[in-house]
Protein backbone atom coordinates (compact mmCIF):
# COMPACT_ATOMS: atom_id res chain seq x y z
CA UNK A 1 -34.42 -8.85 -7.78
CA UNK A 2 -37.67 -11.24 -6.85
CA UNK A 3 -40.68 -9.55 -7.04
CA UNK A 4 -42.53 -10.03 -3.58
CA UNK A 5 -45.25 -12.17 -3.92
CA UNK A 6 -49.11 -10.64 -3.85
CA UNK A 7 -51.46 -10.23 -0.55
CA UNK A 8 -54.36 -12.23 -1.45
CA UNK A 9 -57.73 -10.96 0.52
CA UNK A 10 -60.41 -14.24 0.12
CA UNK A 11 -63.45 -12.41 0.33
CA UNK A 12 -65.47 -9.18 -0.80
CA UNK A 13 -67.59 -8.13 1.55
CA UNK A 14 -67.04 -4.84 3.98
CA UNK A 15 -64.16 -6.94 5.86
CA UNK A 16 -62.18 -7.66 2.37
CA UNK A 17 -62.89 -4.24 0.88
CA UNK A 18 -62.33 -2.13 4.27
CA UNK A 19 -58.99 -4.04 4.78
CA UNK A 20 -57.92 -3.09 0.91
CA UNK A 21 -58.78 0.34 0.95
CA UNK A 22 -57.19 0.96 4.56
CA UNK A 23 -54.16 -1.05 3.16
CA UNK A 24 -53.42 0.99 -0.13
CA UNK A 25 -54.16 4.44 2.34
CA UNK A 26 -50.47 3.29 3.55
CA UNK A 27 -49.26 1.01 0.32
CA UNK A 28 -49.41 2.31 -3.28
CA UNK A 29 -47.36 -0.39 -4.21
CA UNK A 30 -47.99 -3.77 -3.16
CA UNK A 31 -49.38 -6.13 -5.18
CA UNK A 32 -53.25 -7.16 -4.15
CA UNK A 33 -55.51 -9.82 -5.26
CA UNK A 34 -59.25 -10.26 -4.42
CA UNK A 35 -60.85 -13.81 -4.38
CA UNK A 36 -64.31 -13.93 -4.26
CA UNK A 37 -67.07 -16.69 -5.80
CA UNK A 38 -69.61 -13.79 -6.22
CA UNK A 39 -69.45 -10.50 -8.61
CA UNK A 40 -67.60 -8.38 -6.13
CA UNK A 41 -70.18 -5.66 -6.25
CA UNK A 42 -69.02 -3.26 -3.41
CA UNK A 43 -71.64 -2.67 -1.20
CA UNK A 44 -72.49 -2.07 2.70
CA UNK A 45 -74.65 -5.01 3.82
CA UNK A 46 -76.12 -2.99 6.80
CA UNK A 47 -78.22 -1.17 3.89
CA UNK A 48 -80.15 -4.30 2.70
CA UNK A 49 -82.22 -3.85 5.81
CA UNK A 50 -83.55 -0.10 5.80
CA UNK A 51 -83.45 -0.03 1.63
CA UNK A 52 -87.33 0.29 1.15
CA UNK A 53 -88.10 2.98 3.87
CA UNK A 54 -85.13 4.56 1.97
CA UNK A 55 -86.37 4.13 -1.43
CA UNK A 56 -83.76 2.32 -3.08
CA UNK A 57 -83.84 -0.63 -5.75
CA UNK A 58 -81.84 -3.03 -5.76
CA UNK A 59 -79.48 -2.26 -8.14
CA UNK A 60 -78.94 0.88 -6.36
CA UNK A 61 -77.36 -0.07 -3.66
CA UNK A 62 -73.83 -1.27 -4.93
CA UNK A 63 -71.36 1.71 -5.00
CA UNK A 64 -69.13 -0.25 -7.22
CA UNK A 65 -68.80 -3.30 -9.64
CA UNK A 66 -65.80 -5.10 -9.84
CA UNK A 67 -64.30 -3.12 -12.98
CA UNK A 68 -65.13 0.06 -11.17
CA UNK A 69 -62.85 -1.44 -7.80
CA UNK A 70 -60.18 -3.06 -9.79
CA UNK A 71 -59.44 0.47 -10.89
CA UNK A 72 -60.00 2.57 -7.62
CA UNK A 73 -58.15 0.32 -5.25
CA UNK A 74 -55.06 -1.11 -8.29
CA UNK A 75 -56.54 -4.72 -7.43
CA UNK A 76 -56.41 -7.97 -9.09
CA UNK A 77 -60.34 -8.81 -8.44
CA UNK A 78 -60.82 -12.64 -9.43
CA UNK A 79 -64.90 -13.28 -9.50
CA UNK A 80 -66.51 -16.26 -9.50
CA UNK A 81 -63.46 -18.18 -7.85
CA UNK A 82 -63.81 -20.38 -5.52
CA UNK A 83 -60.80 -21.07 -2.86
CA UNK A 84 -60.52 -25.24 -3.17
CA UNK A 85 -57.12 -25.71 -0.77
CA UNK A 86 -54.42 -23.61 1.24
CA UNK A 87 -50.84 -24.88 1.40
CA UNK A 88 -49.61 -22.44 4.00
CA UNK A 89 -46.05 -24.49 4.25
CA UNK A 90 -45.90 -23.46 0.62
CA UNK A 91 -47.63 -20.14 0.91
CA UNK A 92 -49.88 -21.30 -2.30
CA UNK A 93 -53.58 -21.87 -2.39
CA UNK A 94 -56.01 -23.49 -5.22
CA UNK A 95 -58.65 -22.03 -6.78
CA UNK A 96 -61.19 -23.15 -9.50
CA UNK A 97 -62.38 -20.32 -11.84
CA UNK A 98 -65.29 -21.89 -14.27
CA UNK A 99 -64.27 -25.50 -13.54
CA UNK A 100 -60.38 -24.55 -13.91
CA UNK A 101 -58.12 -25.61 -11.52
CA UNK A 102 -54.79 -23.52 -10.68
CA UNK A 103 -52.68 -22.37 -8.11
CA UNK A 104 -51.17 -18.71 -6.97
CA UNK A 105 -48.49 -18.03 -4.46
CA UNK A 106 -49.06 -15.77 -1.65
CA UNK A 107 -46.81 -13.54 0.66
CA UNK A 108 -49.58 -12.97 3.33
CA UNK A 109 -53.63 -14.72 3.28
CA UNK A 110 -56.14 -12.79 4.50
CA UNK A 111 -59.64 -14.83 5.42
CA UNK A 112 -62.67 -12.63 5.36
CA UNK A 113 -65.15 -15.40 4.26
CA UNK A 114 -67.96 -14.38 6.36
CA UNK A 115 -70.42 -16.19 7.69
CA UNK A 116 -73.90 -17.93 5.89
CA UNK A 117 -76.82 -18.04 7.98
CA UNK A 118 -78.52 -20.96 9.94
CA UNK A 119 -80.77 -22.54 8.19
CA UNK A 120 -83.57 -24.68 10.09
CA UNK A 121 -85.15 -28.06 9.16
CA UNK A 122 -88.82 -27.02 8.02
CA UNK A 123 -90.73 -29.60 6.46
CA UNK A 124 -93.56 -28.71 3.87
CA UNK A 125 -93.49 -28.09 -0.12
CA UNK A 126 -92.63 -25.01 0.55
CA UNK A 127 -89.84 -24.74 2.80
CA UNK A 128 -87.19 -24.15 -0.37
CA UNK A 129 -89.07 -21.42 -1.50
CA UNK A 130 -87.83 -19.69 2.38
CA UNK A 131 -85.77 -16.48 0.92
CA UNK A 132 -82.63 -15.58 3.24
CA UNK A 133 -80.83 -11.97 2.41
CA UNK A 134 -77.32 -12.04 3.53
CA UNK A 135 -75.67 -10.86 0.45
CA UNK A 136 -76.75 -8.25 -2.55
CA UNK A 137 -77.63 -11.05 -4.91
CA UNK A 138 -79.92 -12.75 -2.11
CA UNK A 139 -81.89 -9.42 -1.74
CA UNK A 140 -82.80 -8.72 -5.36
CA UNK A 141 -84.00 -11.94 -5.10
CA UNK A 142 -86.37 -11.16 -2.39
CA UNK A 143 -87.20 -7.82 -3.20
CA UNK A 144 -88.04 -9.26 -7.59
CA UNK A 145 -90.67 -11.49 -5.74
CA UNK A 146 -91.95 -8.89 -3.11
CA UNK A 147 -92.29 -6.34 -5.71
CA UNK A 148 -94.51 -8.95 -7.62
CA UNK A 149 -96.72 -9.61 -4.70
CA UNK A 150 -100.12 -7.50 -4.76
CA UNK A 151 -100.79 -8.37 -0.82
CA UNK A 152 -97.52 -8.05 0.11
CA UNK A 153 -98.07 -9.96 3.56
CA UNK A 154 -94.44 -11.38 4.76
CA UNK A 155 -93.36 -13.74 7.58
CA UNK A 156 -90.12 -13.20 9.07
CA UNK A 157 -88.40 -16.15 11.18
CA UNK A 158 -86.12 -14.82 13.53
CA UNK A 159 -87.49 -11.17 15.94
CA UNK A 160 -83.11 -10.66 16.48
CA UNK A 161 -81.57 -7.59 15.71
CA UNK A 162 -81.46 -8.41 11.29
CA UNK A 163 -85.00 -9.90 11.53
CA UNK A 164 -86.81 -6.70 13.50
CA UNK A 165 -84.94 -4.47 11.12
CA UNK A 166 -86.54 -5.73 8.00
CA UNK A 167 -89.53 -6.12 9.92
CA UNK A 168 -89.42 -2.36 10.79
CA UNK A 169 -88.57 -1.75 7.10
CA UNK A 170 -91.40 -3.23 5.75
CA UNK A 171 -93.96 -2.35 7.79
CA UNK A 172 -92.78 1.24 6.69
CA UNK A 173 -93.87 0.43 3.10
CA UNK A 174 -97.33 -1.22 3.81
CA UNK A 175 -96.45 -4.46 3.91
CA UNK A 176 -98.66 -6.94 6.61
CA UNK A 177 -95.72 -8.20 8.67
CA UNK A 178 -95.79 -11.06 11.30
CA UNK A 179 -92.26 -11.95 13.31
CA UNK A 180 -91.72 -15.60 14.70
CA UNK A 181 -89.10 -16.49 17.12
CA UNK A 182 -88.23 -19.23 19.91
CA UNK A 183 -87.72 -16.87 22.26
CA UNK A 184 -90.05 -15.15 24.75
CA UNK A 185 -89.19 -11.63 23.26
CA UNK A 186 -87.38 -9.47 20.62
CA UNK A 187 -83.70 -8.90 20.76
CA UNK A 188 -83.50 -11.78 23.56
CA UNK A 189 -79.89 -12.02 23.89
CA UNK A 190 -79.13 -8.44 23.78
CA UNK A 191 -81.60 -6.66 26.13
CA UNK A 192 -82.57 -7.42 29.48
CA UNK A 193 -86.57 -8.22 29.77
CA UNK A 194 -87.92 -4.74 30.37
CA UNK A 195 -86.44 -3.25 27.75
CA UNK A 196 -87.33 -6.27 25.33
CA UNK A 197 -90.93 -5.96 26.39
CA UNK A 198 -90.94 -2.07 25.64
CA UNK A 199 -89.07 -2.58 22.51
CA UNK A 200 -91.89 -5.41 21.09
CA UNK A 201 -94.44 -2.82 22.45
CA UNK A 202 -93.32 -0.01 20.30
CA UNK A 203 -92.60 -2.61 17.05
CA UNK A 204 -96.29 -3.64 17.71
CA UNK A 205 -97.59 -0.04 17.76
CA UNK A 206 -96.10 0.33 14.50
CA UNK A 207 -98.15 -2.55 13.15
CA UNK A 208 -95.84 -5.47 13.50
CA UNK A 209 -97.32 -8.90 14.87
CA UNK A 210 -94.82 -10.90 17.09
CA UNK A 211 -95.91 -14.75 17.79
CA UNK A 212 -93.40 -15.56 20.11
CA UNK A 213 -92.07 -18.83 22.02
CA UNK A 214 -92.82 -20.82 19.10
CA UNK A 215 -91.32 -21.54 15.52
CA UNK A 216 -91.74 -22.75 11.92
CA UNK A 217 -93.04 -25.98 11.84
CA UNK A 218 -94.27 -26.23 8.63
CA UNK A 219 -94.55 -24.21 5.08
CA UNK A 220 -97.13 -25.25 2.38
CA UNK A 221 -97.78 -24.15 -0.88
CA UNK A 222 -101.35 -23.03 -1.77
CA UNK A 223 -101.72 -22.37 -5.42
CA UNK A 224 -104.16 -19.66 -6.49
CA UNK A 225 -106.19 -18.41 -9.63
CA UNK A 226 -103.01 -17.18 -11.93
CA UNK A 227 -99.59 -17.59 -11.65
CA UNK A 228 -99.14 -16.23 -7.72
CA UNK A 229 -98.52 -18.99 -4.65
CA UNK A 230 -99.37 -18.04 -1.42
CA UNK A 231 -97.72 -20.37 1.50
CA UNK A 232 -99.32 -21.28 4.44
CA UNK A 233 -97.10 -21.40 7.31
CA UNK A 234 -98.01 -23.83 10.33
CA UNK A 235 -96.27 -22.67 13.75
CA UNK A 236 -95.11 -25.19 16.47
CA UNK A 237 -97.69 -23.92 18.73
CA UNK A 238 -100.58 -24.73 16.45
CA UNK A 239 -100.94 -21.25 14.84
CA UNK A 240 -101.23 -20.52 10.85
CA UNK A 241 -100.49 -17.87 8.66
CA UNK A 242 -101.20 -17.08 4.89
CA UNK A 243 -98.22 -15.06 3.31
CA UNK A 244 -96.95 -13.88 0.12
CA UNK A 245 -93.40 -14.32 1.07
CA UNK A 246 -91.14 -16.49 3.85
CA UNK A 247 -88.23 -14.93 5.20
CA UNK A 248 -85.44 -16.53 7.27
CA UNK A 249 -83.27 -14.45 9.27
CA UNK A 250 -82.48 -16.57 12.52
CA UNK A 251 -78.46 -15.91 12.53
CA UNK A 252 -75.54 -16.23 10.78
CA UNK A 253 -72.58 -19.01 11.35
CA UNK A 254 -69.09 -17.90 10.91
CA UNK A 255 -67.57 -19.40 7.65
CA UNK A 256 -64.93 -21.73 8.47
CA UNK A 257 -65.17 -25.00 6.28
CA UNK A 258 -62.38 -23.68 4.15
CA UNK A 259 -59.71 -23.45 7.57
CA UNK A 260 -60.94 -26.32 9.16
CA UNK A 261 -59.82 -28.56 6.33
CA UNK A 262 -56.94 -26.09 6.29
CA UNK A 263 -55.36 -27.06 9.37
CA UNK A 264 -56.44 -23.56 10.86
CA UNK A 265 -57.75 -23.78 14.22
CA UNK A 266 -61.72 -22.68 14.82
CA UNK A 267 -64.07 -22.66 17.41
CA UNK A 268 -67.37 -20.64 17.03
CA UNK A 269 -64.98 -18.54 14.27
CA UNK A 270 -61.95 -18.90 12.60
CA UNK A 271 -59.79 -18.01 15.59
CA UNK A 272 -57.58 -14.86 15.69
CA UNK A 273 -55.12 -13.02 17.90
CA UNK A 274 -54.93 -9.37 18.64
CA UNK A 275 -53.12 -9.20 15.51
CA UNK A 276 -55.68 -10.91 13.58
CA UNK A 277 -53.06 -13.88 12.97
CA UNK A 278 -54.45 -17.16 12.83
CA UNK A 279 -52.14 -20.27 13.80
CA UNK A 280 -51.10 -20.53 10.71
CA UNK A 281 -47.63 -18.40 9.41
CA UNK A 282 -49.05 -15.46 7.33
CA UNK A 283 -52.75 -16.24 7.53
CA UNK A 284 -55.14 -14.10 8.94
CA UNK A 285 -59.09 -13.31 9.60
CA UNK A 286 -60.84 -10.48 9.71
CA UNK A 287 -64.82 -9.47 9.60
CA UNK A 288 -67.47 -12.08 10.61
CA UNK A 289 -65.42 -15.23 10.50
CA UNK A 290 -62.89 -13.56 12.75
CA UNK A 291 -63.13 -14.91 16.41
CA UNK A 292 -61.06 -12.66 17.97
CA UNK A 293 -59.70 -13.28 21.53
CA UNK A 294 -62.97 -15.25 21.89
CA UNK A 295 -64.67 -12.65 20.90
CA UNK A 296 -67.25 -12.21 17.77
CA UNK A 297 -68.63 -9.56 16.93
CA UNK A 298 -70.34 -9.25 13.37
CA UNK A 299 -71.49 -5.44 13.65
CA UNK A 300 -69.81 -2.59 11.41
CA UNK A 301 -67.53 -0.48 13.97
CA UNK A 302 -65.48 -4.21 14.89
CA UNK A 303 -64.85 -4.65 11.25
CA UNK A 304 -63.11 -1.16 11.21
CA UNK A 305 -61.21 -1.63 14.21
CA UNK A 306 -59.78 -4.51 12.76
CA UNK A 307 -59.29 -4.06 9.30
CA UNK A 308 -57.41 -0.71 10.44
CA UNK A 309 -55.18 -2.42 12.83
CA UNK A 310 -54.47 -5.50 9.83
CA UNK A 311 -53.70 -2.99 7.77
CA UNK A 312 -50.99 -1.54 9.38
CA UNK A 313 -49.67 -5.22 10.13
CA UNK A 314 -50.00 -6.31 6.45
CA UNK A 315 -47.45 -3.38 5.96
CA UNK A 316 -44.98 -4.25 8.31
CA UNK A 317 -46.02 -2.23 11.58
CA UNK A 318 -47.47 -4.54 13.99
CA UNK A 319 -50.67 -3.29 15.18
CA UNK A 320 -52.83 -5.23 17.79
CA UNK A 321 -56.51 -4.81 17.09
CA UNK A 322 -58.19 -2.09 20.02
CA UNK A 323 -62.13 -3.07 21.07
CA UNK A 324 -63.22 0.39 22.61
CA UNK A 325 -66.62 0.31 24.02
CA UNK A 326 -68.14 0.07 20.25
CA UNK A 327 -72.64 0.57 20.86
CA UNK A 328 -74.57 -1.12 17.73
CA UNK A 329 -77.28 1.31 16.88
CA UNK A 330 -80.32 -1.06 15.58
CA UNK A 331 -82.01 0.71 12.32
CA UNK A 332 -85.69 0.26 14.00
CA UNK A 333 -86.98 4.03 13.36
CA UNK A 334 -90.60 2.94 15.11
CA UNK A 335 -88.11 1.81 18.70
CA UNK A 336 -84.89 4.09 18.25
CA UNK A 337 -82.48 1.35 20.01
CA UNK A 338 -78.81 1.52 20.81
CA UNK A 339 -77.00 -1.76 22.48
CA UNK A 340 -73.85 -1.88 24.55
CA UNK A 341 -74.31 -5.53 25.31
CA UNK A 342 -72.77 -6.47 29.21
CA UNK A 343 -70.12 -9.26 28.96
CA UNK A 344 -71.54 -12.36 29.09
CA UNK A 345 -69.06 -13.87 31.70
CA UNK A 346 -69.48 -10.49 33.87
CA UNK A 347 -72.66 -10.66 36.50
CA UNK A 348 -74.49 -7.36 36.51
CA UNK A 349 -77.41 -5.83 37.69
CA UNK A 350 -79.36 -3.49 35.85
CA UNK A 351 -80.48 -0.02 36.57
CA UNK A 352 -83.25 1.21 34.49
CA UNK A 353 -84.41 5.11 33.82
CA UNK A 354 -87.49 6.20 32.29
CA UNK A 355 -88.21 8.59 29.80
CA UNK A 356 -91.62 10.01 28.31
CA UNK A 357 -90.09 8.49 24.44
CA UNK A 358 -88.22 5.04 26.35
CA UNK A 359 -85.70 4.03 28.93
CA UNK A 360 -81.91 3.67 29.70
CA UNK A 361 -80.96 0.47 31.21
CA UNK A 362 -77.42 0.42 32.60
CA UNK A 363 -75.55 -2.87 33.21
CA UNK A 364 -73.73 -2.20 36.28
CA UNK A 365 -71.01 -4.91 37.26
CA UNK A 366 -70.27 -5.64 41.06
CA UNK A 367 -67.76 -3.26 41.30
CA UNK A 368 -70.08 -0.50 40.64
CA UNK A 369 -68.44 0.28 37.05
CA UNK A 370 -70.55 0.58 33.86
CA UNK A 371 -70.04 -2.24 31.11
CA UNK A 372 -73.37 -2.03 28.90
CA UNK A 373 -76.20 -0.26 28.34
CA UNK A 374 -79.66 -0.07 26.68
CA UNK A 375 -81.05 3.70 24.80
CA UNK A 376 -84.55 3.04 23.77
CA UNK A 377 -86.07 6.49 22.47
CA UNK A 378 -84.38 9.26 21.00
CA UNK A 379 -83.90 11.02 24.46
CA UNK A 380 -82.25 7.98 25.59
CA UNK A 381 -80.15 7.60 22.62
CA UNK A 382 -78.25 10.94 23.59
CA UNK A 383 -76.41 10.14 26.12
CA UNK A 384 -74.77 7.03 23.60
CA UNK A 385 -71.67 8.90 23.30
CA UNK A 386 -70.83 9.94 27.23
CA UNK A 387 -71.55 6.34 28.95
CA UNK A 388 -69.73 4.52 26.00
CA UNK A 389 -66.92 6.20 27.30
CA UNK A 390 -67.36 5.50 30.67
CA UNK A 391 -67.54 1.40 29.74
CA UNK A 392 -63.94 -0.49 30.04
CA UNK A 393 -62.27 -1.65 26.33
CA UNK A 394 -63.17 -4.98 25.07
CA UNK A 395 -59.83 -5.51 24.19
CA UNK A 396 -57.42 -2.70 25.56
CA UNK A 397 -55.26 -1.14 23.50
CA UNK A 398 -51.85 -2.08 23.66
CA UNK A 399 -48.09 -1.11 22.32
CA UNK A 400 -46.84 -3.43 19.50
């Protein structure tokens, strides 16, 4: 009798490792492989962001190394392996371990590649030296060189949800923290302008500077007495700061090079069904490449609904992914936020309470029904459970 080829999961971040540990829950016996070109340290990348105020190092925040999952989940992990073709006619991709080609068959190809952030074109000396954190590796990187730092005064490019976050973090742990950003206020594209303002006001009464409407034109190296380099950043608008430390965190880009030349059809993401099936036979996405139904959504509770749903598929029961009205609480202790952003094809109009600690700002379609929503305070923030039920699915939930 053939043994049945392996599911092969490219990818360890929370989409790959959610999807395997939901998968064995219903498969003991299947036979798993993990591809990823990092160490496959398991870890949830939501922590990077609130680590200091928490107190953790670095090297505290994996809950697993690859030896440690290999065993706990009865996985093939292969590290440092880079995915260099897919054959899905043949079911067979190639990979290159240390400058070693080969090839392994699949019976189903899961894509949870991620996505890498946006970088922008800053001129200057020092524009390389620009740290970005989306991955464990990138922040001990940052945090070795802030931990260095005497002044510990940081610039942060980028006042969206991952940028005011760290910017919230640090300003917890003394640091001298200025924000820059294109748009007119924080958390733009989620909150309606009241709520921004208010937001920014409470960030700023925490100690955080905002220069807003503007950008990074320029970064500079300035060489001092020692070993240390400050950087003097040069804003569009004329302004200039003197930092220990650059930070980048304007977005991230969903990771599709790899299906593109694949013959997988992408758009913004690698694009998915309700079953997370790409156009391909047997190939699917899932996590922050995954463009699902038009949708993406690179926040924690999506990545569950899906790699729940692709679990059951993987074993046989075909399960359409369910988008229930899914909030994204932002980890800003000094502005206690929650976000149900509106549609962006629906036209609302907002209604806005106010509260001695913040506001709620309902998004309230023409219809009259609820379909997003705004907590800023901790009153606010109660009532996150009650209207997320009152807000129509994303994507209904619907019989296989």
């Amino acid at each position: 009798m053939a043994t049945m080829r392996p599911i092969i999961i490219v990818g360890s971040g929370m989409a790959g490792y959610t999807l395997a540990r939901e998968f064995r829950k219903l498969n003991k016996e299947q036979s798993l492989i993990m591809i990823t070109t990092d160490d496959a340290s398991n870890y949830a990348k939501p922590t990077l962001s609130n680590a200091l105020a928490g107190n953790k190092a670095p090297d505290q925040i994996a809950l697993g190394d690859a030896e440690k999952m290999r065993t706990q989940l009865d996985m093939t992990i292969l590290t440092e392996t880079w995915v260099k073709a897919i054959n899905a006619e043949q079911h067979q991709i190639e990979i290159e371990t240390s400058g070693q080609l080969s090839t392994l068959d699949y019976e189903k190809l899961v894509l949870a590649v991620g996505a890498n952030p946006i970088r922008l074109a800053i001129s200057g000396d020092g524009a390389d030296d620009i740290f970005v954190v989306n991955n464990l590796n990138d922040y001990k990187a940052f945090r070795n060189h802030l931990d260095q730092r005497a002044e510990k005064r940081v610039l942060i490019l980028g006042a969206g949800l991952i940028g005011c976050e760290f910017a919230n973090d640090l300003i917890n742990t003394n640091h001298d923290v200025t924000v820059v950003d294109l748009a007119p206020r924080p958390l733009g594209r989620l909150l309606p302008e009241h709520t921004a303002t208010a937001f920014q006001e409470n960030l700023e009464q925490a100690g955080i500077q905002f220069a807003l409407a503007t950008t990074v034109d320029k970064v500079v190296k300035i060489k001092q007495q020692g070993a240390d380099i400050d950087y003097e950043v040069t804003l569009s608008n004329g302004q200039r700061f003197v930092v220990d430390v650059v930070m980048s965190a304007i977005g991230l880009q969903p990771n599709i090079n790899l299906a593109k030349s694949s013959k997988i059809h992408t758009s913004r993401g690698i694009i998915a069904n309700s079953l997370m099936e790409t156009n391909q036979p047997d190939i699917y996405a899932v996590g922050d490449c995954a463009e699902v139904q038009g949708t993406l959504l690179p926040y924690v509770m999506p990545i569950m609904q899906q790699a729940r749903a692709l679990a059951k598929t993987l074993n046989g029961e075909s399960t359409h992914v369910h988008y229930p009205a899914m909030p994204v609480a932002v980890k800003t202790p000094a502005a206690p936020l929650t976000v149900l952003p509106a549609p962006t094809d629906v036209e609302v109009n907002w209604e806005t309470e106010e509260f001695d600690d913040g506001m709620l700002a309902k998004a309230i379609d023409q219809e009259g029904t609820l379909r997003g929503f705004v907590l800023l305070g901790a009153t606010a923030g109660k009532q996150r459970l009650s209207l997320a039920k009152l807000v129509p699915d994303l994507i209904p939930a619907q019989s296989s």
